[in-house]
C-alpha atoms as a PDB file:
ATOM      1  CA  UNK A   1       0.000   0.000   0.000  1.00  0.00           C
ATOM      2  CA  UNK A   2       1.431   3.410  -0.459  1.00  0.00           C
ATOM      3  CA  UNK A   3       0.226   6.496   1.186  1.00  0.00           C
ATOM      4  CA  UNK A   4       1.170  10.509  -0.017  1.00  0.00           C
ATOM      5  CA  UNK A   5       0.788  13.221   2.199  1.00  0.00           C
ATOM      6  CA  UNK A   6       2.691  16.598   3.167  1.00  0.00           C
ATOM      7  CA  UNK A   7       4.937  17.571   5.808  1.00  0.00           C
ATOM      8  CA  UNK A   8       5.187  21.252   6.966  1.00  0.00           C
ATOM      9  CA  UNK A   9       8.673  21.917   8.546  1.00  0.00           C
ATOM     10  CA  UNK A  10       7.891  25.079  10.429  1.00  0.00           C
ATOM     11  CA  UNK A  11      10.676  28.010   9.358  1.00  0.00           C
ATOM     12  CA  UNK A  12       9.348  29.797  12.764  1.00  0.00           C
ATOM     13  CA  UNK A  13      10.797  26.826  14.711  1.00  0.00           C
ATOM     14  CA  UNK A  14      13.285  27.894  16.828  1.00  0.00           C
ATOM     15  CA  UNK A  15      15.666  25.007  16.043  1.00  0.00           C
ATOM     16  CA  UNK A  16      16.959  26.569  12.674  1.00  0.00           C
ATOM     17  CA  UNK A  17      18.599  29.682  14.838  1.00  0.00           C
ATOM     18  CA  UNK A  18      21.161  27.095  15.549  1.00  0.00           C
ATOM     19  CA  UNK A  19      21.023  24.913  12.392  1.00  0.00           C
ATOM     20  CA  UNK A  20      22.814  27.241   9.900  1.00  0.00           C
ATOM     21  CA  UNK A  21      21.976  30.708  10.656  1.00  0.00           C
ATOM     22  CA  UNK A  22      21.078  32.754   7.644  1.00  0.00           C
ATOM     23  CA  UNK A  23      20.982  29.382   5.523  1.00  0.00           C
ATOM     24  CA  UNK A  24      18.230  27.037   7.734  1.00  0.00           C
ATOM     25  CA  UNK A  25      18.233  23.564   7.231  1.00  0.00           C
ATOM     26  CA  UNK A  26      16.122  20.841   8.145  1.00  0.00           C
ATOM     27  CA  UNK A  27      17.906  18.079  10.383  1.00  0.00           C
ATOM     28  CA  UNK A  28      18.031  14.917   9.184  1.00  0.00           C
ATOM     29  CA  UNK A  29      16.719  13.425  12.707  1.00  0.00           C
ATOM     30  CA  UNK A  30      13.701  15.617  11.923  1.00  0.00           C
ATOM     31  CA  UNK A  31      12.773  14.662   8.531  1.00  0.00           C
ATOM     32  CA  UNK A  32      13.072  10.220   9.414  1.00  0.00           C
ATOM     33  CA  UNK A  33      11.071  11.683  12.753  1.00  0.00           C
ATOM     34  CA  UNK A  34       8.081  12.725  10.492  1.00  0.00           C
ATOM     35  CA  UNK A  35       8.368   9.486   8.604  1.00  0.00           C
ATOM     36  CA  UNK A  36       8.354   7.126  11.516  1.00  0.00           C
ATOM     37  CA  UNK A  37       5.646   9.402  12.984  1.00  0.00           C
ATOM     38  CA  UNK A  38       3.497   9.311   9.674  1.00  0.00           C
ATOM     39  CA  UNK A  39       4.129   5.314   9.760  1.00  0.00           C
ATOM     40  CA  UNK A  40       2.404   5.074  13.135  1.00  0.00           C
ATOM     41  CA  UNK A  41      -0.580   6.665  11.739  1.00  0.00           C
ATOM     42  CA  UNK A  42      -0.674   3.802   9.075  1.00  0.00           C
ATOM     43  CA  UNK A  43      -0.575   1.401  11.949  1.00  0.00           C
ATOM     44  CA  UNK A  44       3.163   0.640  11.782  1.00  0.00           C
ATOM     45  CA  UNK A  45       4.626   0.133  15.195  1.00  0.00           C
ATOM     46  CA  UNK A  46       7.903   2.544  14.695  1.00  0.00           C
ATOM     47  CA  UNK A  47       8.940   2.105  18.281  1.00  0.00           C
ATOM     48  CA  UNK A  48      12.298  -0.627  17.710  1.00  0.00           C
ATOM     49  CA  UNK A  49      12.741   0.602  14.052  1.00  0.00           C
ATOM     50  CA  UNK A  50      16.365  -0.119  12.314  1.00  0.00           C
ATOM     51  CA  UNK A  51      17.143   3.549  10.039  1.00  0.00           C
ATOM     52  CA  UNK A  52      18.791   1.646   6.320  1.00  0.00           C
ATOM     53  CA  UNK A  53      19.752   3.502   3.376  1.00  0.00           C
ATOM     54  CA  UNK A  54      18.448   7.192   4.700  1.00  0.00           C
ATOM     55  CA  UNK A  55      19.664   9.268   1.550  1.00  0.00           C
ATOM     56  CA  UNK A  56      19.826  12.964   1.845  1.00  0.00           C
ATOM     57  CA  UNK A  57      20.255  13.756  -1.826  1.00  0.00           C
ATOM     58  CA  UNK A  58      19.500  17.852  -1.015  1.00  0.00           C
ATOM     59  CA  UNK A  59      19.419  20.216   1.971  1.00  0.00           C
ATOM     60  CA  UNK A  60      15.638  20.821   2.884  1.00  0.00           C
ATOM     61  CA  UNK A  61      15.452  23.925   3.831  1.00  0.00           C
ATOM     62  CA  UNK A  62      11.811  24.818   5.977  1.00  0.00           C
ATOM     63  CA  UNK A  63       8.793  24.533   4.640  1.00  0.00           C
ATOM     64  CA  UNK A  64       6.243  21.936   3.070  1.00  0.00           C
ATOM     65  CA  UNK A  65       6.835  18.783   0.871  1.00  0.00           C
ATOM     66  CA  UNK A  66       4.999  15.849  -0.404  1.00  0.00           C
ATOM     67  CA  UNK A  67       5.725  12.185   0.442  1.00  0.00           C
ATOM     68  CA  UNK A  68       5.151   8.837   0.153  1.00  0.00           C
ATOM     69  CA  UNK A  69       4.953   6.143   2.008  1.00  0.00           C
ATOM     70  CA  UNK A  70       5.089   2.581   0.586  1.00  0.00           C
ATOM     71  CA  UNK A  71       3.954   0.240   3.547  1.00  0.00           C
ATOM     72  CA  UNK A  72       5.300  -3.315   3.284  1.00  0.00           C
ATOM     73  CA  UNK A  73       4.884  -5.970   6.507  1.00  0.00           C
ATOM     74  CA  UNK A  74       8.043  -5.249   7.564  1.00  0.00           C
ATOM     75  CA  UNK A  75       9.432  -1.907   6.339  1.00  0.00           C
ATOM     76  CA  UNK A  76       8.272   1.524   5.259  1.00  0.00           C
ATOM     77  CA  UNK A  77       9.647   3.055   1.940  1.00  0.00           C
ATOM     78  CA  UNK A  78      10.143   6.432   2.243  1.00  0.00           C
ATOM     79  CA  UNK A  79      10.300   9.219  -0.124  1.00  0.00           C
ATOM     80  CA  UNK A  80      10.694  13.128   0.199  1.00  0.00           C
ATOM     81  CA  UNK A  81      10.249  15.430  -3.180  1.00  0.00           C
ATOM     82  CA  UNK A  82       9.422  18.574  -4.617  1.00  0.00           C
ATOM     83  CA  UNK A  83       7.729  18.885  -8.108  1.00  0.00           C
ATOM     84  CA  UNK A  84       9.757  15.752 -10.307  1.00  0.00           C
ATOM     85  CA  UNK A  85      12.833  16.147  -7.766  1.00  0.00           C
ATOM     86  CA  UNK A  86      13.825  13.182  -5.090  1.00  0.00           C
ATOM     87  CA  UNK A  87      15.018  15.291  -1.979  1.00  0.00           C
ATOM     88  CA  UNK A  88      15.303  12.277   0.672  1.00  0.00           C
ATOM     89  CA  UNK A  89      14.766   8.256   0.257  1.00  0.00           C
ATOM     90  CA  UNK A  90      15.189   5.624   2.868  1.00  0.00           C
ATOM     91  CA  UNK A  91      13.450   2.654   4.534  1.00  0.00           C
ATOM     92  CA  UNK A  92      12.210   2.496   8.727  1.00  0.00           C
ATOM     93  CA  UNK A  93      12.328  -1.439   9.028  1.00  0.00           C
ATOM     94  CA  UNK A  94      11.006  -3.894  12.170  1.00  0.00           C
END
């Protein structure tokens, strides 16, 4: 099954005063955080999850994106983009 949706990275969020000043960024931590978090709404138990193949292809800086999620029984497939371009791929497995 695979799920789209949108994650809003606030640029108001006080984390990206220390998380290059002038340039933000989004963490890393943050963006597989919204990806385990959507996979818990899909019924996937994130909580002893193995991180494989994360792939930061761009810096994301704030703002909203589209993703998918392709849930399999014992992994999620995970895919960040904007417009035709892959930002972030990866895979939260059990």
């Amino acid at each position: 099954m695979q799920t789209k949706g949108t994650f809003y990275f606030d640029p108001a969020d006080r984390i990206y005063e220390d998380h290059f000043p002038g340039n933000p960024v989004v963490p890393g931590s943050l963006i597989v955080h919204a990806f385990s978090e959507a996979g818990k709404k899909l019924g996937f138990a994130t909580n002893h999850c193995t991180i494989e193949n994360f792939r930061f292809r761009e810096f994301v800086s704030p703002g909203e994106y589209p993703f998918s999620i392709e849930l399999l029984p014992d992994r999620l497939k995970c895919r960040l983009y904007q417009e035709d371009k892959t930002l972030v791929t990866g895979v939260l497995k059990r």
